[in-house]
C-alpha atoms as a PDB file:
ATOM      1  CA  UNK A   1     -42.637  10.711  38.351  1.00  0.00           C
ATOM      2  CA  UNK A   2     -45.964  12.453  36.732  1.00  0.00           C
ATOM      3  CA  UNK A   3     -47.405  11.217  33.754  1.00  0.00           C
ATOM      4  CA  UNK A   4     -46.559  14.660  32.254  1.00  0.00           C
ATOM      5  CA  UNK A   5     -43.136  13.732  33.047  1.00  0.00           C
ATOM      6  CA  UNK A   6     -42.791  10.829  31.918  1.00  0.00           C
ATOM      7  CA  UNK A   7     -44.444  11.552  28.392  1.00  0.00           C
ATOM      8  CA  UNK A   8     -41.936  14.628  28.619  1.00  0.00           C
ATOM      9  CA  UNK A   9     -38.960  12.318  29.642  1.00  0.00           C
ATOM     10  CA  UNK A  10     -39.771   9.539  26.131  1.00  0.00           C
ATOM     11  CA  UNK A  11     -39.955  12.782  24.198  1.00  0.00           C
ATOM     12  CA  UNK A  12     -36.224  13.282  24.829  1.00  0.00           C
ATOM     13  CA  UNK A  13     -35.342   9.743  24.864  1.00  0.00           C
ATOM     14  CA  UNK A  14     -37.613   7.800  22.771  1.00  0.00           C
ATOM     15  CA  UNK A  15     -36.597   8.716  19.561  1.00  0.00           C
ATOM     16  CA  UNK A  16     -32.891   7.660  20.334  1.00  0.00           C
ATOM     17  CA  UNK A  17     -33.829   4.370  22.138  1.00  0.00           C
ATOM     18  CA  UNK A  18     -36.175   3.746  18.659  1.00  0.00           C
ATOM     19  CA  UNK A  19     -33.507   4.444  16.510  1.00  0.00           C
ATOM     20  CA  UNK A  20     -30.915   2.198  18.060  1.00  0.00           C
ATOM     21  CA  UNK A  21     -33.248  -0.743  17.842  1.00  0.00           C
ATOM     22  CA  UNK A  22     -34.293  -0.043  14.449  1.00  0.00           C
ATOM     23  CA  UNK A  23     -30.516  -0.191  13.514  1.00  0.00           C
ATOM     24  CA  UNK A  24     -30.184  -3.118  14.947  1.00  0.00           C
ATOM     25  CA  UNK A  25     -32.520  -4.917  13.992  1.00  0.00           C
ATOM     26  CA  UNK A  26     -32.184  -3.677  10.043  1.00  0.00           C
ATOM     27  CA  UNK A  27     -28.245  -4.654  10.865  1.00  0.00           C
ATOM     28  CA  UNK A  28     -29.756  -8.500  11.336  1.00  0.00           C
ATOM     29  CA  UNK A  29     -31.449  -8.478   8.282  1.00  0.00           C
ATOM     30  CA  UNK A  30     -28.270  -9.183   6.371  1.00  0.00           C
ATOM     31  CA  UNK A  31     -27.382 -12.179   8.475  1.00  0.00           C
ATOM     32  CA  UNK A  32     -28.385 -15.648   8.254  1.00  0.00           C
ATOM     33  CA  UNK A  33     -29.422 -17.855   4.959  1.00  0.00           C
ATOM     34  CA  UNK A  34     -33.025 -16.204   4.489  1.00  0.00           C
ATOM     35  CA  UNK A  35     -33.275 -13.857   1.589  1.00  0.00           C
ATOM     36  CA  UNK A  36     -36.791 -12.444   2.929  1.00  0.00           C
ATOM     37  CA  UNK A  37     -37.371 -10.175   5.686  1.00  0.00           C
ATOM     38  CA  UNK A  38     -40.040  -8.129   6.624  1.00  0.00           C
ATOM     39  CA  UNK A  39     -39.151  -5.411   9.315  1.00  0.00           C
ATOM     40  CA  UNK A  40     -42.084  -3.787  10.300  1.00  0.00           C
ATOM     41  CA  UNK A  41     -41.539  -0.123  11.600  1.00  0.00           C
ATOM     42  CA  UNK A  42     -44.070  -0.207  14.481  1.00  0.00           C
ATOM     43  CA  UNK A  43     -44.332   3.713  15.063  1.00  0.00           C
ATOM     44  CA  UNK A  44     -46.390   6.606  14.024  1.00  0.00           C
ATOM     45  CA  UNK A  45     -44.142   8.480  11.476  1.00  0.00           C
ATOM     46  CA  UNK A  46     -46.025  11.269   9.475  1.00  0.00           C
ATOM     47  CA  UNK A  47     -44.718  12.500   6.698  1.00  0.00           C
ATOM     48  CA  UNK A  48     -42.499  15.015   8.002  1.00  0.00           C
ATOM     49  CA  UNK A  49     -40.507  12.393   9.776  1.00  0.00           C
ATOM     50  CA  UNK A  50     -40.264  10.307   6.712  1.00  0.00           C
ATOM     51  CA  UNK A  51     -37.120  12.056   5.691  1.00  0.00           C
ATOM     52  CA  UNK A  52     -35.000  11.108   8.860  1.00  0.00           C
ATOM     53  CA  UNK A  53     -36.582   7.047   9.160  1.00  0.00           C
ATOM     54  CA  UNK A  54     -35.941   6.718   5.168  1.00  0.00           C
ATOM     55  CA  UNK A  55     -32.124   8.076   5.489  1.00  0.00           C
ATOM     56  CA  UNK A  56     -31.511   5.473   8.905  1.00  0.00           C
ATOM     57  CA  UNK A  57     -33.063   2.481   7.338  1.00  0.00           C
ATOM     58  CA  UNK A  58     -31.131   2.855   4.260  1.00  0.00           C
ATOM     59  CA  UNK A  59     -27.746   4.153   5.496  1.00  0.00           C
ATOM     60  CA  UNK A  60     -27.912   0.947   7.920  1.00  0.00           C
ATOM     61  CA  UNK A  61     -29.079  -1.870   5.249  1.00  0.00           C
ATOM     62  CA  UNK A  62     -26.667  -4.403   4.692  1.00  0.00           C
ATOM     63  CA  UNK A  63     -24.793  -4.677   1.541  1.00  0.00           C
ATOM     64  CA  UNK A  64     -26.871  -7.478  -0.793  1.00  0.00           C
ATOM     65  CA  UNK A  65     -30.040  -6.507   0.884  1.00  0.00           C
ATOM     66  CA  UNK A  66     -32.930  -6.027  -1.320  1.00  0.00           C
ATOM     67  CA  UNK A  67     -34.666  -2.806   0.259  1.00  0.00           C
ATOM     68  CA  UNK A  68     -38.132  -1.944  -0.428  1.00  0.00           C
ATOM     69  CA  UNK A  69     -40.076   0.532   1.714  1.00  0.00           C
ATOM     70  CA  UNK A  70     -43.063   0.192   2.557  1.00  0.00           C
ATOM     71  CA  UNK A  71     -45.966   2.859   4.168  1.00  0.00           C
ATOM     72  CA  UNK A  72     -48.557   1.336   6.160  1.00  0.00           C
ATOM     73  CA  UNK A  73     -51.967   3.605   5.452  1.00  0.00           C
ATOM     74  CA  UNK A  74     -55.515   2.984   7.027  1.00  0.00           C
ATOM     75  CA  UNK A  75     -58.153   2.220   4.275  1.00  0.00           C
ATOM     76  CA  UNK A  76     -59.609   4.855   3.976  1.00  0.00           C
ATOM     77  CA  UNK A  77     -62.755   5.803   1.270  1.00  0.00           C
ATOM     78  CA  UNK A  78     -61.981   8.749  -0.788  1.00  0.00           C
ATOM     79  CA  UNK A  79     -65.640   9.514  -0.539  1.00  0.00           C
ATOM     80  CA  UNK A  80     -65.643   9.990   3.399  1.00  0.00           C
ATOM     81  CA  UNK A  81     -62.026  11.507   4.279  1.00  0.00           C
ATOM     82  CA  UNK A  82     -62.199  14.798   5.951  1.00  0.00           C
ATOM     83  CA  UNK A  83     -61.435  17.707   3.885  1.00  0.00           C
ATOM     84  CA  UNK A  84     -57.811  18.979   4.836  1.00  0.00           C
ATOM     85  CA  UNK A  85     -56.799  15.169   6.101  1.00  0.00           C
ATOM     86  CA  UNK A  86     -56.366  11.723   4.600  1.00  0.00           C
ATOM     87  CA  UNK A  87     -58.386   9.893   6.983  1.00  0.00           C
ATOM     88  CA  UNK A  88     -62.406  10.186   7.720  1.00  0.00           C
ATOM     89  CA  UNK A  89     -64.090  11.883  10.970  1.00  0.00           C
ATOM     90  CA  UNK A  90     -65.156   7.697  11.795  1.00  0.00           C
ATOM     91  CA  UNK A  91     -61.172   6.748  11.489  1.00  0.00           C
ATOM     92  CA  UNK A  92     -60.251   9.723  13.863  1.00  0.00           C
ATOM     93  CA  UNK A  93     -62.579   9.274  16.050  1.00  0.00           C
ATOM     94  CA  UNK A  94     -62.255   5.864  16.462  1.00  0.00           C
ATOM     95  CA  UNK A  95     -58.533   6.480  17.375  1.00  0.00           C
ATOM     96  CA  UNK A  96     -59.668   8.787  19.861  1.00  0.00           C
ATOM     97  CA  UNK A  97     -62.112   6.372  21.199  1.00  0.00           C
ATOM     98  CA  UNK A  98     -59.505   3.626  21.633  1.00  0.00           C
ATOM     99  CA  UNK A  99     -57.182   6.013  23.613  1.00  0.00           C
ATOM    100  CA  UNK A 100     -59.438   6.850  25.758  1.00  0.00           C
ATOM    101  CA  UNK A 101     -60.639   3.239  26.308  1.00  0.00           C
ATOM    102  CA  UNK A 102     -57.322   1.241  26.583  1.00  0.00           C
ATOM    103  CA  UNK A 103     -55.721   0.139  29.864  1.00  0.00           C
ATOM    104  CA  UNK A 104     -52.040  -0.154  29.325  1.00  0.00           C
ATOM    105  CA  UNK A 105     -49.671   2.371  27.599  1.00  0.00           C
ATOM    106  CA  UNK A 106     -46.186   3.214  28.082  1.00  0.00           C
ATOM    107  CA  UNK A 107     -46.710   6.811  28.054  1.00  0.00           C
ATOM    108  CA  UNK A 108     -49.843   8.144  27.578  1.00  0.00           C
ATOM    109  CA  UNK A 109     -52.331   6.668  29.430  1.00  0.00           C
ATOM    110  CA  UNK A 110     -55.548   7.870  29.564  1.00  0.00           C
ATOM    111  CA  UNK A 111     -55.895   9.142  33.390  1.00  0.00           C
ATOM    112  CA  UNK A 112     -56.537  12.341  32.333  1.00  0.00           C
ATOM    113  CA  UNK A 113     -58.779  12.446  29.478  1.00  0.00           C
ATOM    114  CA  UNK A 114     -58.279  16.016  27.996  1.00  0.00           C
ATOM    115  CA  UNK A 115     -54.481  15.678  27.847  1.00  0.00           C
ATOM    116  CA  UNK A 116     -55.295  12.342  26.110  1.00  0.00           C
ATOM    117  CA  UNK A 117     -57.633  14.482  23.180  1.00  0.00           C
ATOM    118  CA  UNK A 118     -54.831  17.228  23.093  1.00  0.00           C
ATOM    119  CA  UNK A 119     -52.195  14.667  22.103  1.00  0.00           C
ATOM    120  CA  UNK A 120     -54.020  12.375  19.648  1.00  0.00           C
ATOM    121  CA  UNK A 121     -55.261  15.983  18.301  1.00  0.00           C
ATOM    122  CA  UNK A 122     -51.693  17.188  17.966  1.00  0.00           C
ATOM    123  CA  UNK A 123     -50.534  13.724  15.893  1.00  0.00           C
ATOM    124  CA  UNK A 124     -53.420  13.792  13.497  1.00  0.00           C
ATOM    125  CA  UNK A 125     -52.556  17.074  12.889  1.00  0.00           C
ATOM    126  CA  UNK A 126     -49.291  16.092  11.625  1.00  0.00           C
ATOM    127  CA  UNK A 127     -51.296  14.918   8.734  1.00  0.00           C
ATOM    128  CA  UNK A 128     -53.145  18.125   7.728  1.00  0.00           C
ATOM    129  CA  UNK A 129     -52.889  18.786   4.228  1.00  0.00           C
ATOM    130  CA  UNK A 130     -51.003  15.152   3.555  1.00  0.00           C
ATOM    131  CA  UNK A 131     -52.399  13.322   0.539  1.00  0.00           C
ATOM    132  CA  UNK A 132     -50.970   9.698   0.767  1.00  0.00           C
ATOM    133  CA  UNK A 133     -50.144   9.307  -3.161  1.00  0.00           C
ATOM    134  CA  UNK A 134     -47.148   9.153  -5.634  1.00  0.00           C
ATOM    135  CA  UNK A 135     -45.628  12.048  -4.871  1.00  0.00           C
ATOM    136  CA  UNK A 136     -45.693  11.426  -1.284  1.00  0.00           C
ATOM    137  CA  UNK A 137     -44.085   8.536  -1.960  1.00  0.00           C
ATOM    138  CA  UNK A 138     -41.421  10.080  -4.958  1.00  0.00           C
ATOM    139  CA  UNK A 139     -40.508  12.708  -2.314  1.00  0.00           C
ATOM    140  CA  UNK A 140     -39.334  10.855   0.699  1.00  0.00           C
ATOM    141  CA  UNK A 141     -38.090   7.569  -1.701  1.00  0.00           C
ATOM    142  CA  UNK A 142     -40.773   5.061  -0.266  1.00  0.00           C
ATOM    143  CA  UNK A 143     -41.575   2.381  -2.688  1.00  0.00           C
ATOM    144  CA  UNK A 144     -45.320   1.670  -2.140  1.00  0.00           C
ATOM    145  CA  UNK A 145     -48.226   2.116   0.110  1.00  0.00           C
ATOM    146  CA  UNK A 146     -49.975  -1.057   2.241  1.00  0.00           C
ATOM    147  CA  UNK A 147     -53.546  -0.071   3.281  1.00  0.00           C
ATOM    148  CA  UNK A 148     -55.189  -2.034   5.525  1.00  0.00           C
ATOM    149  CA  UNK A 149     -58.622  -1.894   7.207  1.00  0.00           C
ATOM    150  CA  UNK A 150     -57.749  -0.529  10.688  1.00  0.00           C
ATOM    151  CA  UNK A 151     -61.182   0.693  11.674  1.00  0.00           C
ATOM    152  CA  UNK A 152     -64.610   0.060  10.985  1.00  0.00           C
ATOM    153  CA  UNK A 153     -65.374   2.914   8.300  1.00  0.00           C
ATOM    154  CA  UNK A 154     -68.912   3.893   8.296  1.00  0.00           C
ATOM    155  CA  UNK A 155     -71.236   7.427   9.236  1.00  0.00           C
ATOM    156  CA  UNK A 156     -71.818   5.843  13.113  1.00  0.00           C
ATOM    157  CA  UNK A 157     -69.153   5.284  15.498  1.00  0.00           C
ATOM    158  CA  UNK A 158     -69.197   2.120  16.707  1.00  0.00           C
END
């Protein structure tokens, strides 16, 4: 199978085989004596597929479970973010960088480095025009933002 075909092929299935693990794993949460749990969403969800990961990880919490929702964010500085995006030209390219540089991924590997910049391209544009604030937030019935330093932020790329 081609590489194209494969990314084509967890396209189609991907999202279900995510989703069944997700409600599994949220299904746990309301077993055992520990009141905490921390379920970390490990997936690139832009806003527009907040609506449909909010809905499954609240129609599938337990009864007595104490739900807060969380959105992971990169760091960012207001003062250096893109105009049009939330994240700066060093955080995007960075991302880029990393793609292009990494050895092992499921589905896009980076044996063909175009196709590599036309995908990353087509996710970060998921987040044109995207302001991560409250009414981000208010809209798709997240509780709070995390951010956390995921790249080095700074006019040179490292």
């Amino acid at each position: 199978m081609t590489r194209d075909k494969a990314f084509d092929a967890t396209m189609k299935t991907g999202p279900k085989l995510y989703g069944a693990k997700m409600v599994k794993i949220i299904a746990a949460s309301g077993n055992g004596d520990s009141k905490t749990h921390v379920i970390f969403m490990d997936k690139n969800h832009p806003s527009n597929a907040l609506d449909r990961l909010v809905a499954d990880i609240v129609d599938n919490t337990p009864n007595g479970v104490n739900l807060k929702k969380v959105y992971l964010t990169p760091a960012q500085n207001p003062m250096t973010t893109m105009k049009g995006y939330p994240f700066s030209a060093s955080f995007m390219l960075q991302c880029m960088l990393r793609g292009q540089t990494r050895s092992v991924h499921p589905t896009l590997d980076n044996s063909d480095p175009v196709k590599m910049l036309e995908i990353q391209t087509m996710f970060i544009n998921f987040y044109k025009n995207v302001d991560f604030n409250q009414s981000l937030l208010d809209r798709y019935s997240v509780d709070n933002y995390l951010s956390v330093g995921m790249t080095s932020e700074s006019i040179e790329i490292p």
